[in-house]
C-alpha atoms as a PDB file:
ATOM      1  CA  UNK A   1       0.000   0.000   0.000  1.00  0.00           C
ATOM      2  CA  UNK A   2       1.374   3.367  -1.056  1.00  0.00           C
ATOM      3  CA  UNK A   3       0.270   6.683  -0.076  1.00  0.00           C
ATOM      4  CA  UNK A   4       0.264   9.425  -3.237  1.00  0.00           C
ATOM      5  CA  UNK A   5       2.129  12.616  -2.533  1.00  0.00           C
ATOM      6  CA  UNK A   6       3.290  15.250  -5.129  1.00  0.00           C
ATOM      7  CA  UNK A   7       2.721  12.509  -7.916  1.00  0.00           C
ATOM      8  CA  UNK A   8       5.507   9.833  -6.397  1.00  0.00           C
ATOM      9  CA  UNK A   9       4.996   6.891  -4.368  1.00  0.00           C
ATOM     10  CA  UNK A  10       6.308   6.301  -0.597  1.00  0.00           C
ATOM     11  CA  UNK A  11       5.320   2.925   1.584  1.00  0.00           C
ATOM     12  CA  UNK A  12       3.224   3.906   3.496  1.00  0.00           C
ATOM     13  CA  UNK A  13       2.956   3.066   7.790  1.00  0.00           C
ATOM     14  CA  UNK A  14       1.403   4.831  10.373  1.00  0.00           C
ATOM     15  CA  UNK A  15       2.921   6.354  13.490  1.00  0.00           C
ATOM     16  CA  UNK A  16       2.018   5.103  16.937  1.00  0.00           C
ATOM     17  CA  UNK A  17       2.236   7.768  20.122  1.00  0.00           C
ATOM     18  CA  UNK A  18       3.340   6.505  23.522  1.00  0.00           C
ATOM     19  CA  UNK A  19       2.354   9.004  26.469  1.00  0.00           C
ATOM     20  CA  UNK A  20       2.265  12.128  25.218  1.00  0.00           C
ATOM     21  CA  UNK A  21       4.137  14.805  27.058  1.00  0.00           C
ATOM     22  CA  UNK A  22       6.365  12.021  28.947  1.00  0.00           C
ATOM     23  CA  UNK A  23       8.416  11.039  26.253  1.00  0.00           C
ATOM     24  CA  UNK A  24      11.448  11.808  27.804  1.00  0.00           C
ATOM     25  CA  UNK A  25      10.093   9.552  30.515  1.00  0.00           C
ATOM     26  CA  UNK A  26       9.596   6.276  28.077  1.00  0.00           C
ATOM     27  CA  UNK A  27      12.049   4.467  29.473  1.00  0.00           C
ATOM     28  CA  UNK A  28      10.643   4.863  33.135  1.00  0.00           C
ATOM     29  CA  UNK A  29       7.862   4.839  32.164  1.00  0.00           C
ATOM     30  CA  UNK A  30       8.100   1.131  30.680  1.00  0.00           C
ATOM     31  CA  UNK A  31       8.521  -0.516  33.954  1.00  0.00           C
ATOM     32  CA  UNK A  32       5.101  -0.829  35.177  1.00  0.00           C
ATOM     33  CA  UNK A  33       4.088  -1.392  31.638  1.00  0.00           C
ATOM     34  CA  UNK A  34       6.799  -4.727  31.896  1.00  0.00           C
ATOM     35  CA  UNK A  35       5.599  -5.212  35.312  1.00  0.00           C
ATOM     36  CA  UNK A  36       1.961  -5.674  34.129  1.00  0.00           C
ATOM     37  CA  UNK A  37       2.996  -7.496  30.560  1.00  0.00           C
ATOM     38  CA  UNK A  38       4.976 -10.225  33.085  1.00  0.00           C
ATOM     39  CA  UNK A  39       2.135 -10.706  35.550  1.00  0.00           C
ATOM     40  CA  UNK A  40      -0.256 -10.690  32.619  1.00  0.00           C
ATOM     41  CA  UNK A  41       1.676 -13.816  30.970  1.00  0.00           C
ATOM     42  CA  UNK A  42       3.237 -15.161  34.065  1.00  0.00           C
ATOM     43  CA  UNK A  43      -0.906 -14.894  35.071  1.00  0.00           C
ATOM     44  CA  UNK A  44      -2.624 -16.730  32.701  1.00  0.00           C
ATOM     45  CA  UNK A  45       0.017 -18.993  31.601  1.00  0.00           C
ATOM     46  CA  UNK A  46      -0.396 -20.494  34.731  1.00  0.00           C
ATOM     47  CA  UNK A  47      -3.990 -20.342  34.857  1.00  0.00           C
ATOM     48  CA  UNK A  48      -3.913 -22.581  32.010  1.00  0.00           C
ATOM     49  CA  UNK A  49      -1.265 -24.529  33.449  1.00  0.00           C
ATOM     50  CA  UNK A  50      -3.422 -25.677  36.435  1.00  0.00           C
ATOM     51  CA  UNK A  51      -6.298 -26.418  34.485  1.00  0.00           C
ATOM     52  CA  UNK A  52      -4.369 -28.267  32.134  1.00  0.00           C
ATOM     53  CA  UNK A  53      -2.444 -30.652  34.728  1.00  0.00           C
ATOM     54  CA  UNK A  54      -5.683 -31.433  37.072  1.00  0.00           C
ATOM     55  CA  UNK A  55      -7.967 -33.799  36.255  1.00  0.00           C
ATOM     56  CA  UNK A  56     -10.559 -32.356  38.408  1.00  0.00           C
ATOM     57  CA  UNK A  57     -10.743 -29.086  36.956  1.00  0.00           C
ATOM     58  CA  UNK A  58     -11.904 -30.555  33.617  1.00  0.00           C
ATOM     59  CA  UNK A  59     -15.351 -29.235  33.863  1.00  0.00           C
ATOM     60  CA  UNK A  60     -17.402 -26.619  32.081  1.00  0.00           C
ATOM     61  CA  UNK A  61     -16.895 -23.585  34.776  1.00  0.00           C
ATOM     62  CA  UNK A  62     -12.795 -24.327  34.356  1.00  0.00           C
ATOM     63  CA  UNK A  63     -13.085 -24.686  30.846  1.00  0.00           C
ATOM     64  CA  UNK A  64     -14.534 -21.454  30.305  1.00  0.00           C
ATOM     65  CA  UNK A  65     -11.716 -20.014  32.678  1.00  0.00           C
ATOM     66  CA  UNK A  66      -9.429 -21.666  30.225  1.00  0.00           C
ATOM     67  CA  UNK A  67     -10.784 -19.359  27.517  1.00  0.00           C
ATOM     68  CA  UNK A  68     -10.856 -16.280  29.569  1.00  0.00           C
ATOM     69  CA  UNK A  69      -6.964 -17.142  30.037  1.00  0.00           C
ATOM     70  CA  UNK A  70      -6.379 -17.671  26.067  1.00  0.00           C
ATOM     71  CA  UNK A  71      -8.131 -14.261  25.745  1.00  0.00           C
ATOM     72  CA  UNK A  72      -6.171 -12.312  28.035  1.00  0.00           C
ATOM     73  CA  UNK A  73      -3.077 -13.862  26.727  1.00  0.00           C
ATOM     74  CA  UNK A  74      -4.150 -13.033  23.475  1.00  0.00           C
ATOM     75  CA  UNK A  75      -5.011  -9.600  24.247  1.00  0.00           C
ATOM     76  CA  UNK A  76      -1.753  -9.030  26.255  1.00  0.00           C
ATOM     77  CA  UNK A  77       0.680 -10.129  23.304  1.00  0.00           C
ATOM     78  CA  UNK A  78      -1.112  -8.377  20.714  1.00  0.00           C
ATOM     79  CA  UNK A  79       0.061  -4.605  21.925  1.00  0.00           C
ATOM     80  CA  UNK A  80       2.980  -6.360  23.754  1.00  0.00           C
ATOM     81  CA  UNK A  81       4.972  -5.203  20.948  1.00  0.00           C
ATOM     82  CA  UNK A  82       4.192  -1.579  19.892  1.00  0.00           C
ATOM     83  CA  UNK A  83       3.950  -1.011  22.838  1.00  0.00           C
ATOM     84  CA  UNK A  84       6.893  -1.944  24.713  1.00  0.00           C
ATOM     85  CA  UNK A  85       8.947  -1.088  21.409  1.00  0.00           C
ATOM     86  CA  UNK A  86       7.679   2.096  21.222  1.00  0.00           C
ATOM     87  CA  UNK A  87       9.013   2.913  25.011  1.00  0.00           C
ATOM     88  CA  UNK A  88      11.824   1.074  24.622  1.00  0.00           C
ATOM     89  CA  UNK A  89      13.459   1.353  21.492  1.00  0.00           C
ATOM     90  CA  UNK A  90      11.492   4.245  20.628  1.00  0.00           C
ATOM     91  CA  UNK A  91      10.138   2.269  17.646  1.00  0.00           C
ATOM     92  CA  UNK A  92       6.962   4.497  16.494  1.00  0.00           C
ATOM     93  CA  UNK A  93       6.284   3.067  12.847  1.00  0.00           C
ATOM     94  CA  UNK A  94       4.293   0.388  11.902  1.00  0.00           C
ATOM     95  CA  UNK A  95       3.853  -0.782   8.375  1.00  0.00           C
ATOM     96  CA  UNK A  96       0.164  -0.307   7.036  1.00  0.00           C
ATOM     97  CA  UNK A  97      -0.467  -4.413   6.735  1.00  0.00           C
ATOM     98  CA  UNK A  98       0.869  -5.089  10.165  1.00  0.00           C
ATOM     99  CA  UNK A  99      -1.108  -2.165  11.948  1.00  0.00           C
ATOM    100  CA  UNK A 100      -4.350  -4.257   9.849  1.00  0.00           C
ATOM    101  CA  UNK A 101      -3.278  -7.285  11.342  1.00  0.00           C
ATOM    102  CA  UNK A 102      -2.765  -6.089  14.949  1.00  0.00           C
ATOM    103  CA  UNK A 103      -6.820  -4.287  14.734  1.00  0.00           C
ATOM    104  CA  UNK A 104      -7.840  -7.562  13.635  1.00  0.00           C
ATOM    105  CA  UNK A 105      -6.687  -9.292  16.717  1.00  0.00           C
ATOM    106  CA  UNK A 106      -7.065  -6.109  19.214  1.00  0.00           C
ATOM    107  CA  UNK A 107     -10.357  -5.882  18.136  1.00  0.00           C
ATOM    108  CA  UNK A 108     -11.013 -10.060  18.140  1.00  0.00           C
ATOM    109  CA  UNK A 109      -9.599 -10.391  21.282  1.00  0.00           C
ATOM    110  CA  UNK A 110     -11.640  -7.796  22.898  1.00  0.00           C
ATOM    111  CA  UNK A 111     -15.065  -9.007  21.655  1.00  0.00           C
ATOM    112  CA  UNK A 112     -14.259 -12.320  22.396  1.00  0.00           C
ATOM    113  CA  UNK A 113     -13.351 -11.363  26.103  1.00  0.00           C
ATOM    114  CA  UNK A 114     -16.889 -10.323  26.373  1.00  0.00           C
ATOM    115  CA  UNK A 115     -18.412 -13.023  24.929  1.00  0.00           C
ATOM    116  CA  UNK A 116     -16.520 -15.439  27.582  1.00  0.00           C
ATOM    117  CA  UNK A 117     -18.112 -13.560  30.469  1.00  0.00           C
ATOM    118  CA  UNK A 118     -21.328 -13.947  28.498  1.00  0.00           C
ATOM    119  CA  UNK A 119     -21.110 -17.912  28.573  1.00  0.00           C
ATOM    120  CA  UNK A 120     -19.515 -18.103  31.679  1.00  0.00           C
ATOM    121  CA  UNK A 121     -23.018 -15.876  33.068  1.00  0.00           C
ATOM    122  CA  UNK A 122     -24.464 -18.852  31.394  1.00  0.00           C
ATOM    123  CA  UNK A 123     -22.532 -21.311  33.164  1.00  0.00           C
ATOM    124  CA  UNK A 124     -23.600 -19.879  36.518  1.00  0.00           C
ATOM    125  CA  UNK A 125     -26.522 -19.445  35.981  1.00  0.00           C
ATOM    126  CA  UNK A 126     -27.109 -23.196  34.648  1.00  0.00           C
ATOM    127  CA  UNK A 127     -25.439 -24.210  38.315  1.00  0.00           C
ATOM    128  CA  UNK A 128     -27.587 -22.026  40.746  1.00  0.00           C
ATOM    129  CA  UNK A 129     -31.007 -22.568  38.589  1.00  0.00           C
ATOM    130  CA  UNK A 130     -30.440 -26.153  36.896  1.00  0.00           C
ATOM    131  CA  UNK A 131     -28.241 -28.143  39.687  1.00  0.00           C
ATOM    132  CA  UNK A 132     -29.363 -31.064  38.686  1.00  0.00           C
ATOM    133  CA  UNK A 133     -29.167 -30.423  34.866  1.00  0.00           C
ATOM    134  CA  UNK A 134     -26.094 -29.256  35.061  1.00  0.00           C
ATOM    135  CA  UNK A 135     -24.009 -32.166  33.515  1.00  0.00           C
ATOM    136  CA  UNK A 136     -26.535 -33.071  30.941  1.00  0.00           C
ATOM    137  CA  UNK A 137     -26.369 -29.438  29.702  1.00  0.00           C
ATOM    138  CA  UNK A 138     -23.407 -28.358  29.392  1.00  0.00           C
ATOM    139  CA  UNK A 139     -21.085 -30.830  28.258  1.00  0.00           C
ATOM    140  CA  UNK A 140     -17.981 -30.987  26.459  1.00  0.00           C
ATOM    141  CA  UNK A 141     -19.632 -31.069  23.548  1.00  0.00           C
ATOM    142  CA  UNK A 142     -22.135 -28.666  23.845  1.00  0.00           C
ATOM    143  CA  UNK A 143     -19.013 -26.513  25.665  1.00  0.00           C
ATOM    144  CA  UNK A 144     -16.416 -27.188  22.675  1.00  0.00           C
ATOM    145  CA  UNK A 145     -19.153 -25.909  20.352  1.00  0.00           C
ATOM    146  CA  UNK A 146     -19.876 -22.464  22.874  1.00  0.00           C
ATOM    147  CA  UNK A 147     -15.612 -22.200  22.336  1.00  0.00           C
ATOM    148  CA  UNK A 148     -16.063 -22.516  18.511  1.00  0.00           C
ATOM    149  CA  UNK A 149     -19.682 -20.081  18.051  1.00  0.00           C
ATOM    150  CA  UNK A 150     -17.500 -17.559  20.145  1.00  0.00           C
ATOM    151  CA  UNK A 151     -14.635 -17.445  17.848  1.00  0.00           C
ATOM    152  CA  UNK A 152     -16.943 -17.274  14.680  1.00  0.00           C
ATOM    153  CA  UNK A 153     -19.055 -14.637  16.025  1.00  0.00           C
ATOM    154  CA  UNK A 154     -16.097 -12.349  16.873  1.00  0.00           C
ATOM    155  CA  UNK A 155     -14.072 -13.346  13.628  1.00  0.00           C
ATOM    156  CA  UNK A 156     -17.204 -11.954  11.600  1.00  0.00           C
ATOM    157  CA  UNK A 157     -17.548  -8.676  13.898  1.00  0.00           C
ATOM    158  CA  UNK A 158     -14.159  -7.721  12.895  1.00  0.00           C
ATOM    159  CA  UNK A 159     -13.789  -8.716   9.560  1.00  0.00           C
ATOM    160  CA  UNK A 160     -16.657  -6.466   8.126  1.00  0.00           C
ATOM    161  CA  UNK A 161     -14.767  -3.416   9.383  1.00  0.00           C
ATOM    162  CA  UNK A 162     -11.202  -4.196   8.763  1.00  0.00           C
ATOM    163  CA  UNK A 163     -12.524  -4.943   5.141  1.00  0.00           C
ATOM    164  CA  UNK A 164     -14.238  -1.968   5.122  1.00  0.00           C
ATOM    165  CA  UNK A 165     -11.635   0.427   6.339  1.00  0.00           C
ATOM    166  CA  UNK A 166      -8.854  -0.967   4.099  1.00  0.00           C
ATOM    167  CA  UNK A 167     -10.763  -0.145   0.800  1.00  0.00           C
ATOM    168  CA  UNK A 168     -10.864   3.258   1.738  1.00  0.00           C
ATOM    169  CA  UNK A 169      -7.592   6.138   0.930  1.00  0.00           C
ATOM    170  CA  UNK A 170      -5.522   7.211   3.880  1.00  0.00           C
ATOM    171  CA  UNK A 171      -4.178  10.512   3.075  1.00  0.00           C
ATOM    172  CA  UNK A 172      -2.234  13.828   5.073  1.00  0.00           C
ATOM    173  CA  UNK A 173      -1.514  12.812   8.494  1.00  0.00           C
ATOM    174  CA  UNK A 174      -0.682   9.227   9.819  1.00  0.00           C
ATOM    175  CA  UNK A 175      -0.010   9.863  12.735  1.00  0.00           C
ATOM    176  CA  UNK A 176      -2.286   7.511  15.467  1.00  0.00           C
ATOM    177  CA  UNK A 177      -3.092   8.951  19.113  1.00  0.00           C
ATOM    178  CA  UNK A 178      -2.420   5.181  20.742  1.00  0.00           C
ATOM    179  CA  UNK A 179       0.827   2.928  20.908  1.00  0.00           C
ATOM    180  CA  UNK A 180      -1.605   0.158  18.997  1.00  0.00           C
ATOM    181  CA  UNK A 181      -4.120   0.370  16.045  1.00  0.00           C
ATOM    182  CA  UNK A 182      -7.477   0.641  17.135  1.00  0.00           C
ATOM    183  CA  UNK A 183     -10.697   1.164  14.773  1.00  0.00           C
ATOM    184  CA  UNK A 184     -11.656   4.588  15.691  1.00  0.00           C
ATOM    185  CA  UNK A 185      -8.055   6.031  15.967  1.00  0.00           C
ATOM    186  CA  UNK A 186      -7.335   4.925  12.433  1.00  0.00           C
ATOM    187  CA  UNK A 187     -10.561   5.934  10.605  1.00  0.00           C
ATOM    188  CA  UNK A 188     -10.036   9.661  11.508  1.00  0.00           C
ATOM    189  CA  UNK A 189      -7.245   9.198   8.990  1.00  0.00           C
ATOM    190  CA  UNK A 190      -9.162   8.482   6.178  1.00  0.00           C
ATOM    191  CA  UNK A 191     -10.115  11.215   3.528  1.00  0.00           C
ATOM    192  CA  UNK A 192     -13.191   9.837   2.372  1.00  0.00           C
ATOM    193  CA  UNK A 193     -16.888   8.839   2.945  1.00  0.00           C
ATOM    194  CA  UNK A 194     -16.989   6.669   5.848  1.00  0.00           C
ATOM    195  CA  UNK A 195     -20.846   6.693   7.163  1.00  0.00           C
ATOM    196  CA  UNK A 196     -21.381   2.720   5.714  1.00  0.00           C
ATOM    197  CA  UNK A 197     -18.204   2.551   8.761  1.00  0.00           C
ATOM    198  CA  UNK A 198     -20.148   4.334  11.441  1.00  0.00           C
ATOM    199  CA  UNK A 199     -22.897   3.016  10.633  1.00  0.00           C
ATOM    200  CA  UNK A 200     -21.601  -0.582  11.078  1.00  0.00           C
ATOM    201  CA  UNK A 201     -19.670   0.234  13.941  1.00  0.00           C
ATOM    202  CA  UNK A 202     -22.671   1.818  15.866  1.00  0.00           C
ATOM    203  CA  UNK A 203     -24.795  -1.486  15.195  1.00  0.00           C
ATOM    204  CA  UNK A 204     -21.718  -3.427  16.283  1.00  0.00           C
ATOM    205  CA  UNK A 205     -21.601  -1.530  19.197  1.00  0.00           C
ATOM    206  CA  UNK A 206     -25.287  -2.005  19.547  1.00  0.00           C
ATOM    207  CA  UNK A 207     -24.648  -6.268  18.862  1.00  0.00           C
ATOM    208  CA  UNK A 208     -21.844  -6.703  20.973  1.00  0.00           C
ATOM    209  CA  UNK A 209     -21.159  -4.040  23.779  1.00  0.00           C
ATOM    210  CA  UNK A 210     -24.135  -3.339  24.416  1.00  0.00           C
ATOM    211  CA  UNK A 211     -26.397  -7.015  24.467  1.00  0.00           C
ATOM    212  CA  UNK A 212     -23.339  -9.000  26.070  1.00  0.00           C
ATOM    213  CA  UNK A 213     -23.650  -6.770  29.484  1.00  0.00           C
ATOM    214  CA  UNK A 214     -27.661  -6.672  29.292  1.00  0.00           C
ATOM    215  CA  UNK A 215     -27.464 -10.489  28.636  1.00  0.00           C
ATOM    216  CA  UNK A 216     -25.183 -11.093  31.676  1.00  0.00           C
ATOM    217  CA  UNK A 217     -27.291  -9.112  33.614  1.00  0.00           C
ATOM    218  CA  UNK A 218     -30.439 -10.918  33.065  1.00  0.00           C
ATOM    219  CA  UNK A 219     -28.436 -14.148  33.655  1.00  0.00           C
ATOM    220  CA  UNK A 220     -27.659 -12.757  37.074  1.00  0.00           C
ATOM    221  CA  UNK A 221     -31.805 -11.481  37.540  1.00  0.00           C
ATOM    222  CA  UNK A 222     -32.713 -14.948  37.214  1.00  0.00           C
ATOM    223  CA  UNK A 223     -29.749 -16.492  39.686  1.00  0.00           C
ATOM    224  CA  UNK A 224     -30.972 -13.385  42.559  1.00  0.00           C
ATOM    225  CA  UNK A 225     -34.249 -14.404  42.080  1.00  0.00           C
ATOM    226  CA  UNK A 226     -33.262 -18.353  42.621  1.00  0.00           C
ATOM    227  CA  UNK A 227     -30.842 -17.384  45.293  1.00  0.00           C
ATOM    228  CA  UNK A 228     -33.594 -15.875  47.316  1.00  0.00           C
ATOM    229  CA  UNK A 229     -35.609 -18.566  47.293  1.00  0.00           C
ATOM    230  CA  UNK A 230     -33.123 -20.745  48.794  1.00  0.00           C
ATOM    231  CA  UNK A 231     -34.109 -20.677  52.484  1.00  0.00           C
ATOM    232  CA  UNK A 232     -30.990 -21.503  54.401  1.00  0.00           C
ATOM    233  CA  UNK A 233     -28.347 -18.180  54.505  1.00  0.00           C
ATOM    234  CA  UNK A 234     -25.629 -20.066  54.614  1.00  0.00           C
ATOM    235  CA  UNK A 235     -26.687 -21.551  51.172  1.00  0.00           C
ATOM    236  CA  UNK A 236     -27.686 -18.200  49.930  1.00  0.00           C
ATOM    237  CA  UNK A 237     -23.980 -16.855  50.639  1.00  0.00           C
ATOM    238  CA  UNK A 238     -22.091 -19.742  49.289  1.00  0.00           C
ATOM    239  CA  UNK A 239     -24.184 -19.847  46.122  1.00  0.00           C
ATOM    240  CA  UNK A 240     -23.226 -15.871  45.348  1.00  0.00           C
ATOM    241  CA  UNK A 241     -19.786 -16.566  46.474  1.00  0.00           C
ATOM    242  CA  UNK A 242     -19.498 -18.609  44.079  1.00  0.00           C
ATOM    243  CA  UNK A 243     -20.446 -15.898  41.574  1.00  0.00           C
ATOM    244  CA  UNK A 244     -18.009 -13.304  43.124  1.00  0.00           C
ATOM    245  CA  UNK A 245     -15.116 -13.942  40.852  1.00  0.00           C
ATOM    246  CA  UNK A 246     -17.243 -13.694  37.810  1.00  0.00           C
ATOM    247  CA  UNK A 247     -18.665 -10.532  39.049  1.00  0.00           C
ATOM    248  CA  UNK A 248     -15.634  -9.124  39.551  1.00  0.00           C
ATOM    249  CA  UNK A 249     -13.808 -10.033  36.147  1.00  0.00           C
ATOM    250  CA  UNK A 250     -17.570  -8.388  34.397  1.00  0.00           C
ATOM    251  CA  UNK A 251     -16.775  -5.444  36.614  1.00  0.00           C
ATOM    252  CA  UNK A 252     -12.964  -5.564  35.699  1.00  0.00           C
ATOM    253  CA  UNK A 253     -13.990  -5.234  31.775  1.00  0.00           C
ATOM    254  CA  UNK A 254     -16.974  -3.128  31.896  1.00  0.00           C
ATOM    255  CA  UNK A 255     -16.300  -0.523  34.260  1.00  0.00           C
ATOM    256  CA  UNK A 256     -13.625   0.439  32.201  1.00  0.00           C
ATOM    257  CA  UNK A 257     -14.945   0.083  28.593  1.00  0.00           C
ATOM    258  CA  UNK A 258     -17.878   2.411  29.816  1.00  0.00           C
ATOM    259  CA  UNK A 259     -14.706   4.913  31.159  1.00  0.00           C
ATOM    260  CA  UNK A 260     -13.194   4.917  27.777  1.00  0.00           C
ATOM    261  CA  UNK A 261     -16.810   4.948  25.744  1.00  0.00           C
ATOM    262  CA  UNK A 262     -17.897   7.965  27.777  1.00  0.00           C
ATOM    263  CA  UNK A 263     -14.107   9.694  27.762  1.00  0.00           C
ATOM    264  CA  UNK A 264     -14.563   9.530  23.799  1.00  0.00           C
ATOM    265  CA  UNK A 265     -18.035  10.572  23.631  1.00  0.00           C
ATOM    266  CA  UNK A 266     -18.195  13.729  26.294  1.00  0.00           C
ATOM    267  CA  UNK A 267     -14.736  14.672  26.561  1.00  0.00           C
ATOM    268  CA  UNK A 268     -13.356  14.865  23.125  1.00  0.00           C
ATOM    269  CA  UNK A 269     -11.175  18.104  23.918  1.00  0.00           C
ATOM    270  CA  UNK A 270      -9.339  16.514  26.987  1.00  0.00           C
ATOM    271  CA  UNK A 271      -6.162  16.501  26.966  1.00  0.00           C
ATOM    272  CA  UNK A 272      -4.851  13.223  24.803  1.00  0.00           C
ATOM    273  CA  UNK A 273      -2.897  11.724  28.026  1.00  0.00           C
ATOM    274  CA  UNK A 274      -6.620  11.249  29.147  1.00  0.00           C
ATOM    275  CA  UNK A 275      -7.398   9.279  26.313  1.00  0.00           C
ATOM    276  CA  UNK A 276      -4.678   6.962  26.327  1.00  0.00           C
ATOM    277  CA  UNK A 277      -4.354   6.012  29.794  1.00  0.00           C
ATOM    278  CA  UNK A 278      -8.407   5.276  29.369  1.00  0.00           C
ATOM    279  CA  UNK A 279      -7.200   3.048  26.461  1.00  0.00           C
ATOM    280  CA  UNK A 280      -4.523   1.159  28.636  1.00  0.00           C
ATOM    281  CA  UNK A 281      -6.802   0.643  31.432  1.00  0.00           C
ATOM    282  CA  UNK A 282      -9.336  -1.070  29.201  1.00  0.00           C
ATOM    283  CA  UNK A 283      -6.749  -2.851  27.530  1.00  0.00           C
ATOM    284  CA  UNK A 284      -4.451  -4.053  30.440  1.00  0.00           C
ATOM    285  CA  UNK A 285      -7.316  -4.344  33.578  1.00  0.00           C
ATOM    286  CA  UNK A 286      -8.720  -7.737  32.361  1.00  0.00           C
ATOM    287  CA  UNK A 287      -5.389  -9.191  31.264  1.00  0.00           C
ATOM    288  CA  UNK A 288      -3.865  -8.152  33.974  1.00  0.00           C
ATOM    289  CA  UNK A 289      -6.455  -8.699  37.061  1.00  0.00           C
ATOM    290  CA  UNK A 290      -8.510 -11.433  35.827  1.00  0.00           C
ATOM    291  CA  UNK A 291      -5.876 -14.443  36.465  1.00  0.00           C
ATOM    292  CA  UNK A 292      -5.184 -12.511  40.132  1.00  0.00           C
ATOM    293  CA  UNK A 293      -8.797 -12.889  40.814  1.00  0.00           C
ATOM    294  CA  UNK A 294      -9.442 -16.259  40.108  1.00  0.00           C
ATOM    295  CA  UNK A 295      -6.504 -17.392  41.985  1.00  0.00           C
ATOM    296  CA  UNK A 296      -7.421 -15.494  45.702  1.00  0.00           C
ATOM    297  CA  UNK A 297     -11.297 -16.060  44.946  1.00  0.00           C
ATOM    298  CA  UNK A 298     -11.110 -19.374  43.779  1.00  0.00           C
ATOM    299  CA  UNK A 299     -10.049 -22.649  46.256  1.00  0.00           C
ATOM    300  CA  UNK A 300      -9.870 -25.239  43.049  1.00  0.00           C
ATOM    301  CA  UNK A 301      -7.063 -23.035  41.387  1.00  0.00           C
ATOM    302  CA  UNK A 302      -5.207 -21.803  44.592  1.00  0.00           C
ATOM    303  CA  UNK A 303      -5.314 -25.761  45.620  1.00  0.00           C
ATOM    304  CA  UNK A 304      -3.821 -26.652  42.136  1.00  0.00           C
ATOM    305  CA  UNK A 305      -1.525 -23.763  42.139  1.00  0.00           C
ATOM    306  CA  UNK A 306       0.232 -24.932  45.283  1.00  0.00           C
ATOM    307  CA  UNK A 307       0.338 -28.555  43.962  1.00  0.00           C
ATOM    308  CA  UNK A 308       1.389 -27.413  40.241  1.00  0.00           C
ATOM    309  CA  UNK A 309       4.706 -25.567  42.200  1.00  0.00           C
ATOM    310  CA  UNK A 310       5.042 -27.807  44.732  1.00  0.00           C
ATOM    311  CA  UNK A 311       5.679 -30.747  42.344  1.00  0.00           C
ATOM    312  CA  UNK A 312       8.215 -28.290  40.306  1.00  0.00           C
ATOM    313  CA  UNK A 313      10.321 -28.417  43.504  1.00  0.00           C
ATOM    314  CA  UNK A 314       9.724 -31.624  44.234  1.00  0.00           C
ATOM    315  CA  UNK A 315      11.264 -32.935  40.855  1.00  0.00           C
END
């Protein structure tokens, strides 16, 4: 891809920002980037690690785990390398095909975060309401195929636009406002038409955003209004505790998408430093928090924590 100026040809790449009036500070400023990249990764890997090595964790509510954890690794190694390039080494271009490629999974990775928490709302609310159900419904099967209709659905949310934006002409500045490519940094770019791309992002929005939280919601209606029923308190509390984590990582990923949503909407003239530590927080909060959750809230994965270390040393 080439971008036309005064009738010759140049490649043509985009520039990526770090923090913007810091840049002297980069290199400081890297360390509790690394910090969070390393717990991130160091996180999940072994997230997936326990689940992997014990037997008894081979059941739907792990399994879904298991996908949060591929997410978030996902997620983390996508900007991984802007970013950390761009505050280390200072490394601010990025060709046009690879900035495509690192939207695609940015993008992916983020819907598909949201549609784990959706089937893991499911999950719960299958083992409050449906106790007895609960094997005959969701089985590995019927899981495997939950893994594969979440990967389709987000592969053909992001598609459409990435298709989209790359027919259209990028011209005058290239510079992005993020250390990553993101959708609505990168259309400002464009010198052309683009209301078939707002219009299609606003339904997306609509699709995705907006039903996955009012989805997990209802799931967690109908598990309050089960959860009352039960008569015994001590019940009551151990069936919501066992909710808590799930809560948490939903809170973890939505507090902060509405943060950035309403940053971009109301406070378009604030300062850009605003902007892109909203964008880092909804990038790096799940990733980051999500495996640290799991393994304080959760017995099953402290328990096979201790034994997946333990029998390190031990050998």
């Amino acid at each position: 891809m080439f971008l036309v100026t005064n009738s010759t040809q140049v490649p043509f790449f985009f520039i990526l920002m770090g923090i913007p009036g810091f840049e002297v500070f980069h290199t400081w400023i890297s360390i509790p980037f690394c910090c969070l990249y390393t717990v991130s990764i160091m996180g999940n890997t072994t997230i997936l690690a326990v689940i992997r090595t014990e037997p008894s964790l081979h059941k739907p509510m792990y399994l879904f785990l298991c996908m949060l954890a591929l997410t978030d690794l996902g997620l983390t190694l996508t900007t991984l390398p802007t970013v950390m390039g761009l505050l280390w080494f200072g490394a601010s271009e990025i060709s046009f095909e690879a900035c495509f490629a690192q939207f695609f999974f940015l993008h992916g990775f983020s819907f598909m975060e949201s549609s784990v928490l959706l089937a893991m709302s499911f999950d719960r609310y299958v083992a409050i309401c449906c106790p007895l159900h609960y094997v005959s419904i969701l089985t590995n099967r019927v899981v495997s195929r939950i893994g594969v209709a979440i990967i389709c659905r987000c592969v053909l949310a992001v598609l459409p636009p990435l298709f989209l934006l790359k027919r259209l002409p990028f011209c005058g500045s290239h510079h992005l406002s993020h250390s990553y490519c993101l959708h609505q940094d990168m259309i400002h770019l464009v010198c052309a038409d683009t209301t078939v791309n707002n219009w299609y992002g606003f339904v997306l929005a609509l699709v995705i955003i907006t039903l996955d939280p009012l989805l997990i919601v209802f799931f967690y209606a109908l598990i309050l209004r089960s959860v009352l029923r039960i008569s015994s308190q001590v019940e009551r509390l151990r069936a919501l505790n066992n909710c808590l984590s799930h809560i948490l990582a939903v809170l973890v990923l939505f507090v902060p998408m509405v943060g950035l949503s309403m940053t971009h909407r109301f406070a378009k003239h604030a300062p850009p430093i605003v902007h892109v530590i909203m964008a880092n927080i909804y990038l790096l909060a799940p990733p980051v928090m999500n495996p640290i959750i799991y393994s304080i809230k959760t017995k099953q994965i402290r328990r096979g924590i201790f034994h997946l270390f333990c029998h390190r040393q031990l050998q």
